[in-house]
N, C-alpha and C. Protein backbone atom coordinates (compact mmCIF):
# COMPACT_ATOMS: atom_id res chain seq x y z
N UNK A 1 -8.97 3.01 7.58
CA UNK A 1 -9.96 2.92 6.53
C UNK A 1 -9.61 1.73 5.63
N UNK A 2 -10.63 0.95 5.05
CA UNK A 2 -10.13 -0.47 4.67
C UNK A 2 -10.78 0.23 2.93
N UNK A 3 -10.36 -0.59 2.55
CA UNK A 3 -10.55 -0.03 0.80
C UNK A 3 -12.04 -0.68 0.36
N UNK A 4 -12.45 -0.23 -0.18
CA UNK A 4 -13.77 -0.31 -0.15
C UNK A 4 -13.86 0.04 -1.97
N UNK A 5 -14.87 -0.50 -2.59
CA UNK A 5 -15.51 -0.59 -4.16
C UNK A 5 -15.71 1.61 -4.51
N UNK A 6 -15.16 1.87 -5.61
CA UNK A 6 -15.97 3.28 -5.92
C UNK A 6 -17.32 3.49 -6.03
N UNK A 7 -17.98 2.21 -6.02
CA UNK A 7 -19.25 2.71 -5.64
C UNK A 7 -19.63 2.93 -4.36
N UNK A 8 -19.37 2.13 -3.19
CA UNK A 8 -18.94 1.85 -2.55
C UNK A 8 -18.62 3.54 -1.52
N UNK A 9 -17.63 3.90 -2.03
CA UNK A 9 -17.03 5.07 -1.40
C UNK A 9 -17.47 6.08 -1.76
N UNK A 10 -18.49 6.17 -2.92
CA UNK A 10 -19.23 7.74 -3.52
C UNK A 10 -20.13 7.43 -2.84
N UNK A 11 -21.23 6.48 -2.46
CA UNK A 11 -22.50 6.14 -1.60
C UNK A 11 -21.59 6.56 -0.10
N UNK A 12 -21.17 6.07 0.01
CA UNK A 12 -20.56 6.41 1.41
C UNK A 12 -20.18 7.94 1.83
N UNK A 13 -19.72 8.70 0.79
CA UNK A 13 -19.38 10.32 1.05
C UNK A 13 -20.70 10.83 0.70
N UNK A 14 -21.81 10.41 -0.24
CA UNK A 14 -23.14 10.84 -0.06
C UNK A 14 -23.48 10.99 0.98
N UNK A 15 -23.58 9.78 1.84
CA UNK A 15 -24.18 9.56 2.85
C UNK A 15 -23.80 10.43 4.43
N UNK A 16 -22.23 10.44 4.28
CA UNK A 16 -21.59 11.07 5.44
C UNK A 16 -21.89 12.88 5.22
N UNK A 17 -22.00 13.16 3.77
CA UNK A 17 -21.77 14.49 3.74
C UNK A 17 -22.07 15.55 4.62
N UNK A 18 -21.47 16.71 5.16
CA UNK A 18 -21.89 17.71 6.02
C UNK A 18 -22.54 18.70 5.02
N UNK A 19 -23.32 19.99 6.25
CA UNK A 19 -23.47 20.29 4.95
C UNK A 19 -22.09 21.70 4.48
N UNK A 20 -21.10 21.46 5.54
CA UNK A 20 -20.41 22.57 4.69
C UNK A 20 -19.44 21.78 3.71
N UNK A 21 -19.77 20.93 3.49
CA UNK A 21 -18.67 19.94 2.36
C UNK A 21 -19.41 20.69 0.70
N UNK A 22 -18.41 21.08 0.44
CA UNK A 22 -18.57 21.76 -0.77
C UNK A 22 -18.97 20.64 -1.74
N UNK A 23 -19.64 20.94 -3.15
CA UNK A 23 -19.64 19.66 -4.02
C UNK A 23 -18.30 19.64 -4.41
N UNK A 24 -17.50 20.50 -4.93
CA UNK A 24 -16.37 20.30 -5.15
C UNK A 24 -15.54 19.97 -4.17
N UNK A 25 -15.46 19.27 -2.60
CA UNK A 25 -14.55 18.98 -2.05
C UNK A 25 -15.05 17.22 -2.19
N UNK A 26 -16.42 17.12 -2.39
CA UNK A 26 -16.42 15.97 -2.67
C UNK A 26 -15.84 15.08 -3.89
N UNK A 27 -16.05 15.53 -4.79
CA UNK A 27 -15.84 15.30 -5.97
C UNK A 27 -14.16 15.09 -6.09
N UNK A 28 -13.56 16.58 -5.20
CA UNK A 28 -12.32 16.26 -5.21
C UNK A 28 -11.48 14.59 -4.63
N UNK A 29 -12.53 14.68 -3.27
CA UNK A 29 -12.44 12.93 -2.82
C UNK A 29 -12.45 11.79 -3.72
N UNK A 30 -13.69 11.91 -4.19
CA UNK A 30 -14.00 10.61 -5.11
C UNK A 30 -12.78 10.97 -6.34
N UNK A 31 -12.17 11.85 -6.39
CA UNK A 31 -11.38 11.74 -7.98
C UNK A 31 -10.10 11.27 -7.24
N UNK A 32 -9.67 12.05 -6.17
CA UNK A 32 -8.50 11.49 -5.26
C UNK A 32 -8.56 9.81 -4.90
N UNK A 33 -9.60 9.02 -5.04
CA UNK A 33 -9.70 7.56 -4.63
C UNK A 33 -9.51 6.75 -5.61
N UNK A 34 -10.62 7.72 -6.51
CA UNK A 34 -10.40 6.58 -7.96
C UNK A 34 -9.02 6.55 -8.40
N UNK A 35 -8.48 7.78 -8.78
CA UNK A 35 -6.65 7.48 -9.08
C UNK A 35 -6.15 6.71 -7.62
N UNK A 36 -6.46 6.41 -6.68
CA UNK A 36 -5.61 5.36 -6.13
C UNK A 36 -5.80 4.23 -6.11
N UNK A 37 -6.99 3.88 -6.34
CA UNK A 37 -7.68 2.28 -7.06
C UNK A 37 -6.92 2.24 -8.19
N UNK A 38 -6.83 2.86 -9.02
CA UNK A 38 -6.34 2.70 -10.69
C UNK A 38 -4.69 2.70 -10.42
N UNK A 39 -3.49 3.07 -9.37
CA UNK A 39 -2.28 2.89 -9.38
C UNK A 39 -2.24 1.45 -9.33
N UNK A 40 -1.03 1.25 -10.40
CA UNK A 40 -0.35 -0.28 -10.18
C UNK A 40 0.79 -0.26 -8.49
N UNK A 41 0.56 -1.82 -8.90
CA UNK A 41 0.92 -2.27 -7.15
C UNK A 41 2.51 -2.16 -7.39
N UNK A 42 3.30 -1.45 -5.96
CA UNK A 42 4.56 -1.69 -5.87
C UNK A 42 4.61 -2.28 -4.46
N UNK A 43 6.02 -2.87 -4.22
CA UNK A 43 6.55 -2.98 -3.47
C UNK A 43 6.16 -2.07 -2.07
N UNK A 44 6.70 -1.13 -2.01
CA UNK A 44 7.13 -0.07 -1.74
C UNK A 44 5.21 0.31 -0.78
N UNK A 45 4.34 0.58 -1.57
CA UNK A 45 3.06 0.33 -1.12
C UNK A 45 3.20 -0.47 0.37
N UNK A 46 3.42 -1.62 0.29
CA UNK A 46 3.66 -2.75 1.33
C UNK A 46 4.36 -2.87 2.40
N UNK A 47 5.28 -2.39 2.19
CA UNK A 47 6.76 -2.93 3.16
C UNK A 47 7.44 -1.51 2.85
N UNK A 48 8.31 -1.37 3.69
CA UNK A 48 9.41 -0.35 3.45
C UNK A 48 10.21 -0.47 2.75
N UNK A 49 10.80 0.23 1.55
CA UNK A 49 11.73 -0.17 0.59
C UNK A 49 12.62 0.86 0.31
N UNK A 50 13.69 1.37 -0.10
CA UNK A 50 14.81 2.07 -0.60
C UNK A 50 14.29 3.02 -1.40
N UNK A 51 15.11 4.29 -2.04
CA UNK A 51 14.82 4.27 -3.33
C UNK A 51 14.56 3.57 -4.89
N UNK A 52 15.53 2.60 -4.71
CA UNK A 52 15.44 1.87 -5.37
C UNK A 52 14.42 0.44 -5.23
N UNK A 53 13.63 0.95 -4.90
CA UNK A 53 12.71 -0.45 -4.79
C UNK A 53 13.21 -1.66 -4.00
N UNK A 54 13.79 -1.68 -3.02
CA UNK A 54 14.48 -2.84 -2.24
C UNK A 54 14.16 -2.84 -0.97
N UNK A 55 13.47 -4.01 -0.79
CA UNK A 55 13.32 -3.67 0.97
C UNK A 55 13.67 -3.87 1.68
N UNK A 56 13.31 -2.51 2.52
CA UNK A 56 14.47 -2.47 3.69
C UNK A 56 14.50 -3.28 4.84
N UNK A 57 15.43 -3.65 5.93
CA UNK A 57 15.36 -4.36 7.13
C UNK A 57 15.05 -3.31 7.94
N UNK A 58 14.22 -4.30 9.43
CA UNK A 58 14.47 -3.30 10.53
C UNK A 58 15.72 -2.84 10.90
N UNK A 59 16.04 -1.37 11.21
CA UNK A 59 17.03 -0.79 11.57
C UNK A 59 17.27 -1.43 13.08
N UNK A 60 19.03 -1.09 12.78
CA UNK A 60 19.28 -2.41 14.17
C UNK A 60 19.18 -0.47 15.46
N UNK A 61 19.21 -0.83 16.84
CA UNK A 61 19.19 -0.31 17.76
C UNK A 61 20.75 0.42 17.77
N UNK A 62 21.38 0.18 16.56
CA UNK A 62 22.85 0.74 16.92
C UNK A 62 23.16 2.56 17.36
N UNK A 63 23.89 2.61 17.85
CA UNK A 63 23.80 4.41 17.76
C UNK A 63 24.87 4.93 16.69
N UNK A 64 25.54 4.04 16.02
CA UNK A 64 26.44 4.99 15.17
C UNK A 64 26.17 5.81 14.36
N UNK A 65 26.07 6.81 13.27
CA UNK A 65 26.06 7.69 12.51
C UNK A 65 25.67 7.32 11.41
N UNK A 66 25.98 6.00 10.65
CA UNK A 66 25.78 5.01 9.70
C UNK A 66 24.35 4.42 10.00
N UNK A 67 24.07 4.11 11.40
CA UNK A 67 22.87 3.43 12.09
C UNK A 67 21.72 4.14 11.88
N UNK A 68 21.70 5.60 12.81
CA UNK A 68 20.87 6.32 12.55
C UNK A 68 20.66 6.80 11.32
N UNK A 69 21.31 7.32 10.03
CA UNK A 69 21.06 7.78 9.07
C UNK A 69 20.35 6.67 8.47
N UNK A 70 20.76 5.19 8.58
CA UNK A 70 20.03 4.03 8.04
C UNK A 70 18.45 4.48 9.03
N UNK A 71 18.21 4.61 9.96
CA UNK A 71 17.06 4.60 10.63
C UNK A 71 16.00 5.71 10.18
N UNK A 72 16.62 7.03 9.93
CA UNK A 72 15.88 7.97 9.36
C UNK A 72 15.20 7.47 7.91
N UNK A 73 16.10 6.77 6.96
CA UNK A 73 15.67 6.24 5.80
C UNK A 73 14.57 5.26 5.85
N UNK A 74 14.60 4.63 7.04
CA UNK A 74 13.62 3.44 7.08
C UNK A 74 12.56 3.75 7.56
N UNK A 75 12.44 5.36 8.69
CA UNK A 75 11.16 5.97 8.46
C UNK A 75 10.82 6.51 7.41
N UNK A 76 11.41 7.40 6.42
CA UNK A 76 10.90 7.69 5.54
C UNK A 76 10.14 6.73 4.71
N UNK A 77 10.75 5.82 4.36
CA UNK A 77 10.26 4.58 3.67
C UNK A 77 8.75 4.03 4.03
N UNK A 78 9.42 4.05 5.63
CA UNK A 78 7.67 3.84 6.00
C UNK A 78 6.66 4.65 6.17
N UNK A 79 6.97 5.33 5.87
CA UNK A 79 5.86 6.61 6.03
C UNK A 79 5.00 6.77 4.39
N UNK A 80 6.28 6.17 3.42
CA UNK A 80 5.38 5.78 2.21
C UNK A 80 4.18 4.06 1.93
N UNK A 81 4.60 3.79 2.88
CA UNK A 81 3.74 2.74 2.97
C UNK A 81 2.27 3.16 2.82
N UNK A 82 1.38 2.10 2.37
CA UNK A 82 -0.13 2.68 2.21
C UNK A 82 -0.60 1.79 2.77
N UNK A 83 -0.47 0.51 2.87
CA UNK A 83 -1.30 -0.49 3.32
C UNK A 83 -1.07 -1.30 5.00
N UNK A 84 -1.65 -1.62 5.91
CA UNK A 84 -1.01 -1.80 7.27
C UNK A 84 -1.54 -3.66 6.94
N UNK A 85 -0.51 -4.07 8.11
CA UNK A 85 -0.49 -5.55 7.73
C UNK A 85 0.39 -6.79 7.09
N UNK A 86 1.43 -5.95 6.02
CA UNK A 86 1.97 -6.78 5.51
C UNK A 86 3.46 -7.39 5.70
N UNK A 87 3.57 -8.25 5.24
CA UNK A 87 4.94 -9.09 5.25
C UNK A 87 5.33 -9.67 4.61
N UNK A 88 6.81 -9.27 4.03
CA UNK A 88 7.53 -9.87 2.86
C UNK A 88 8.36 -11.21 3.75
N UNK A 89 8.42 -12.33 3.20
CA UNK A 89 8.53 -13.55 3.22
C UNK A 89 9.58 -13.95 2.05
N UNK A 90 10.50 -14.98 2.08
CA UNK A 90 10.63 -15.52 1.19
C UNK A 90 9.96 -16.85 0.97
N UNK A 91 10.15 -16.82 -0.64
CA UNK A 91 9.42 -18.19 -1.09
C UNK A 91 10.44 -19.06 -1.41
N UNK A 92 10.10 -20.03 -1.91
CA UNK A 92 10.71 -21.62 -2.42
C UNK A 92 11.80 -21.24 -3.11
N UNK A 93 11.65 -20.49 -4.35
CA UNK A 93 12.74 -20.02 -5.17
C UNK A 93 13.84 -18.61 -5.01
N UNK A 94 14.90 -18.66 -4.91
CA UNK A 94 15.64 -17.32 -4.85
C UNK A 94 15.41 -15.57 -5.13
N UNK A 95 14.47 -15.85 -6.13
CA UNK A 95 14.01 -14.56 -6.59
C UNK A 95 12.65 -14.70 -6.35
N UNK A 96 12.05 -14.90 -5.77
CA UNK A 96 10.20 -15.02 -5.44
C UNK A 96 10.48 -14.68 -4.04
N UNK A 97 9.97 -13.68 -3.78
CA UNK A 97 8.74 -13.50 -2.16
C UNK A 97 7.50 -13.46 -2.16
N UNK A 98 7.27 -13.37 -1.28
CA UNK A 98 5.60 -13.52 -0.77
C UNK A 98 5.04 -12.39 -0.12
N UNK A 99 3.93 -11.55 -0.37
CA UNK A 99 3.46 -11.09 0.72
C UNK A 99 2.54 -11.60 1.43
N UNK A 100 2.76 -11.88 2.97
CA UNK A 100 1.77 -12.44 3.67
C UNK A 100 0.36 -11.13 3.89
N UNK A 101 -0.86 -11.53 4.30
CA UNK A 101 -1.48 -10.07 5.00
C UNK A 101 -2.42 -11.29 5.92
N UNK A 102 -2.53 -11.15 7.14
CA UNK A 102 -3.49 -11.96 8.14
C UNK A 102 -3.58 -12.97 7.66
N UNK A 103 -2.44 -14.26 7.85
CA UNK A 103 -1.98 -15.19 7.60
C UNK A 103 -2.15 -15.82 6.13
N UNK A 104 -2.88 -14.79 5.39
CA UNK A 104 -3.11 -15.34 3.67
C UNK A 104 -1.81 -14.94 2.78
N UNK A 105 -1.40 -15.99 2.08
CA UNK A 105 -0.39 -15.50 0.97
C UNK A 105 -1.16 -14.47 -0.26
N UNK A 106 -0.83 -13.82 -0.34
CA UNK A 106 -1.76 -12.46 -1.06
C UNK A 106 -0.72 -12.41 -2.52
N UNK A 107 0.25 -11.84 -2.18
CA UNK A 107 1.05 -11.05 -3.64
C UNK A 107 2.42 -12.19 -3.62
N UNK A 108 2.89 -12.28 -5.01
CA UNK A 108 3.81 -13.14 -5.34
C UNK A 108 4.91 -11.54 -5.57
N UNK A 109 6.40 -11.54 -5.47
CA UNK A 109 6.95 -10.58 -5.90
C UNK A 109 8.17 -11.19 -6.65
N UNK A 110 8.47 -11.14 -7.52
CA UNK A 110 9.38 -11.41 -8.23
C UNK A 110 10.74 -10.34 -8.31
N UNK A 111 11.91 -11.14 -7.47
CA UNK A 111 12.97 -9.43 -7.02
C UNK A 111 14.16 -9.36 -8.53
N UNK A 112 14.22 -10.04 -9.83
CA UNK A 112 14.67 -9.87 -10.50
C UNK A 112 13.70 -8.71 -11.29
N UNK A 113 12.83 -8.83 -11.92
CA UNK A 113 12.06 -7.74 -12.55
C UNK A 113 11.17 -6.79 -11.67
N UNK A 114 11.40 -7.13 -10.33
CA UNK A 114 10.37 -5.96 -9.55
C UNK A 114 9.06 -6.06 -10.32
N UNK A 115 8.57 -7.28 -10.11
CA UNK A 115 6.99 -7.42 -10.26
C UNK A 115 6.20 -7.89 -9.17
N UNK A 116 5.46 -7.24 -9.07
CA UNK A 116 4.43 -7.91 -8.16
C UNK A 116 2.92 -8.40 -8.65
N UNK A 117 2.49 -9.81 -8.70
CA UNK A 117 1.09 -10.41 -9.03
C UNK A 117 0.57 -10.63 -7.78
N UNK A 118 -0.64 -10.76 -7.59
CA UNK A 118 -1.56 -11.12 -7.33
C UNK A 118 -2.01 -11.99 -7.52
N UNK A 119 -2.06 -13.37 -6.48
CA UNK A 119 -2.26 -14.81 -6.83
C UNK A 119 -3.64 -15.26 -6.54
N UNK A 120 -3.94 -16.20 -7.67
CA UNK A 120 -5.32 -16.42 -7.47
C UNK A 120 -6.34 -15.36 -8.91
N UNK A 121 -5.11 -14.92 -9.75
CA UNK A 121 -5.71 -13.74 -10.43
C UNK A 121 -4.72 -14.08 -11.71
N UNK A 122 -5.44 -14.58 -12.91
CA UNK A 122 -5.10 -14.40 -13.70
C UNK A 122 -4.47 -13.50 -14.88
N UNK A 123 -5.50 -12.38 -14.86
CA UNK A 123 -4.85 -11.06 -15.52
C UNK A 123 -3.85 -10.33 -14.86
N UNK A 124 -2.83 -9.76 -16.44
CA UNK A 124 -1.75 -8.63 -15.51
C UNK A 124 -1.91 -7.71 -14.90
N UNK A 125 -3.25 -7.56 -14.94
CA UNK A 125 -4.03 -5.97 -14.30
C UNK A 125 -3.34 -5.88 -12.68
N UNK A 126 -2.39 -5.54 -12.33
CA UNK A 126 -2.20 -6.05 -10.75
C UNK A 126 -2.62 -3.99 -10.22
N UNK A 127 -3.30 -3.65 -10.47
CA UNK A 127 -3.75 -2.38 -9.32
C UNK A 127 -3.91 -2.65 -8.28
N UNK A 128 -4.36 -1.36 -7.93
CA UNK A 128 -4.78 -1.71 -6.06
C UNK A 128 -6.29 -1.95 -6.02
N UNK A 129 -7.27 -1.61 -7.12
CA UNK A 129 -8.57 -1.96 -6.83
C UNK A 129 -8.50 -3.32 -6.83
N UNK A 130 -7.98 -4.51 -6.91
CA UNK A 130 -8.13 -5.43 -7.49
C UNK A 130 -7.36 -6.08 -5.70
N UNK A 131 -7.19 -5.49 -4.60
CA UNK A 131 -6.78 -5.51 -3.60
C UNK A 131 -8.09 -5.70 -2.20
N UNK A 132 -9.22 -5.08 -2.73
CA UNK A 132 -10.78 -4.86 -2.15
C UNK A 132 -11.20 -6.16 -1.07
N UNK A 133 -11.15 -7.13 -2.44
CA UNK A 133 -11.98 -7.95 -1.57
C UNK A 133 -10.93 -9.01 -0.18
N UNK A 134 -9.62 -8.39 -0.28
CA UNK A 134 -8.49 -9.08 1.05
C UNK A 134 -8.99 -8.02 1.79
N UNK A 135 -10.01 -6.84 2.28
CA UNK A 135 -10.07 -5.92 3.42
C UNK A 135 -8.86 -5.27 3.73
N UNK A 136 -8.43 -5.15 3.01
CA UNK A 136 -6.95 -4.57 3.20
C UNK A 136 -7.22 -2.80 3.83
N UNK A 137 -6.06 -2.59 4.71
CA UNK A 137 -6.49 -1.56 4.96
C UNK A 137 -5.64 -0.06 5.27
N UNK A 138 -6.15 0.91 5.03
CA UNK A 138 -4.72 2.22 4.56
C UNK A 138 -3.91 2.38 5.80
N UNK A 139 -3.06 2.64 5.62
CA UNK A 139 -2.20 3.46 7.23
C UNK A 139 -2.69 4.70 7.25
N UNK A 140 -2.47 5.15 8.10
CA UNK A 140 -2.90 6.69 9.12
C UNK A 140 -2.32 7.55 7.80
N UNK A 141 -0.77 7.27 7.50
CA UNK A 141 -0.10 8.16 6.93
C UNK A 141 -0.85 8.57 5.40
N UNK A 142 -1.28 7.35 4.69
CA UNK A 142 -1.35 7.31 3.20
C UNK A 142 -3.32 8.35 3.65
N UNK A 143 -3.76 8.01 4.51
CA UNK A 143 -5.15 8.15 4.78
C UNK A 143 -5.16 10.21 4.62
N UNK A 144 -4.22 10.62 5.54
CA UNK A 144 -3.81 11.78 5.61
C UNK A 144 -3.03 12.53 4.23
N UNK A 145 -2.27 11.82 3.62
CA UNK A 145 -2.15 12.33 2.45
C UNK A 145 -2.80 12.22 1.06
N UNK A 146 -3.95 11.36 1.36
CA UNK A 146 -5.02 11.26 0.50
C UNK A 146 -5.74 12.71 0.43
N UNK A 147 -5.53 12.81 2.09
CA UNK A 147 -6.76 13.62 2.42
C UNK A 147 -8.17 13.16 2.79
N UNK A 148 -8.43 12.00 2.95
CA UNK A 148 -10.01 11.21 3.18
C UNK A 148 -9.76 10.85 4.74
């Protein structure tokens, strides 16, 4: 499912509705979307990252005990991912990455303050509605724990 405008997605659950879809399961949808348009952007959203906001590498093929427990973490991690597509890059400077998404530089990340902008975008507003018009689009996982 690619992210799409709240108007956008209430015309769209109009339109799909069955008729055993309760009004309240709709409603529950559209309130479940709008709070995920309105979350600010992390890391973590993107790429696989730690607890601590750090992202992780692919886990190497090792079998040790250290290996796999690193490997279990890096599914978990990814399983919090929401968005399919992306890639952290480094940039020019030491503390700047990049996220790539279908060869466009999209998000600037800054790894001293754990910020992420949105380039090409003046305001600090960095949410995820503000993500729409790159077609960006959910993973299976985030889609299922939405519930949509």
């Amino acid at each position: 499912m690619k992210l799409i405008s709240m108007k956008d997605f209430v015309i769209e659950k109009e339109c799909k509705r069955k008729l055993e879809d309760s009004f309240a399961k709709i409603y529950r949808d559209i309130n479940t979307y709008a709070c995920l348009l309105s979350k600010k952007l992390e890391l973590g959203m993107f790429v696989p990252c730690d607890e601590d906001g750090k992202p992780m590498e692919e886990p190497s093929s090792d079998m040790s005990i250290r290996a796999i427990n690193y490997r279990e973490q890096y599914q978990k991690a990814q399983e919090r991912v929401l968005f399919k597509g992306f890639e952290l890059k480094d940039g020019n400077y030491k503390d700047i990455s990049y996220l790539h998404h279908n060869g466009l530089i999209i998000l600037g990340y800054c790894t001293i303050h754990k910020v992420i902008r949105l380039l090409n975008h003046n305001d600090n507003d960095t949410i995820i509605e503000k993500l729409i018009p790159y077609k960006v689009e959910l993973t299976e996982t985030a889609i299922k724990e939405l519930g949509l």
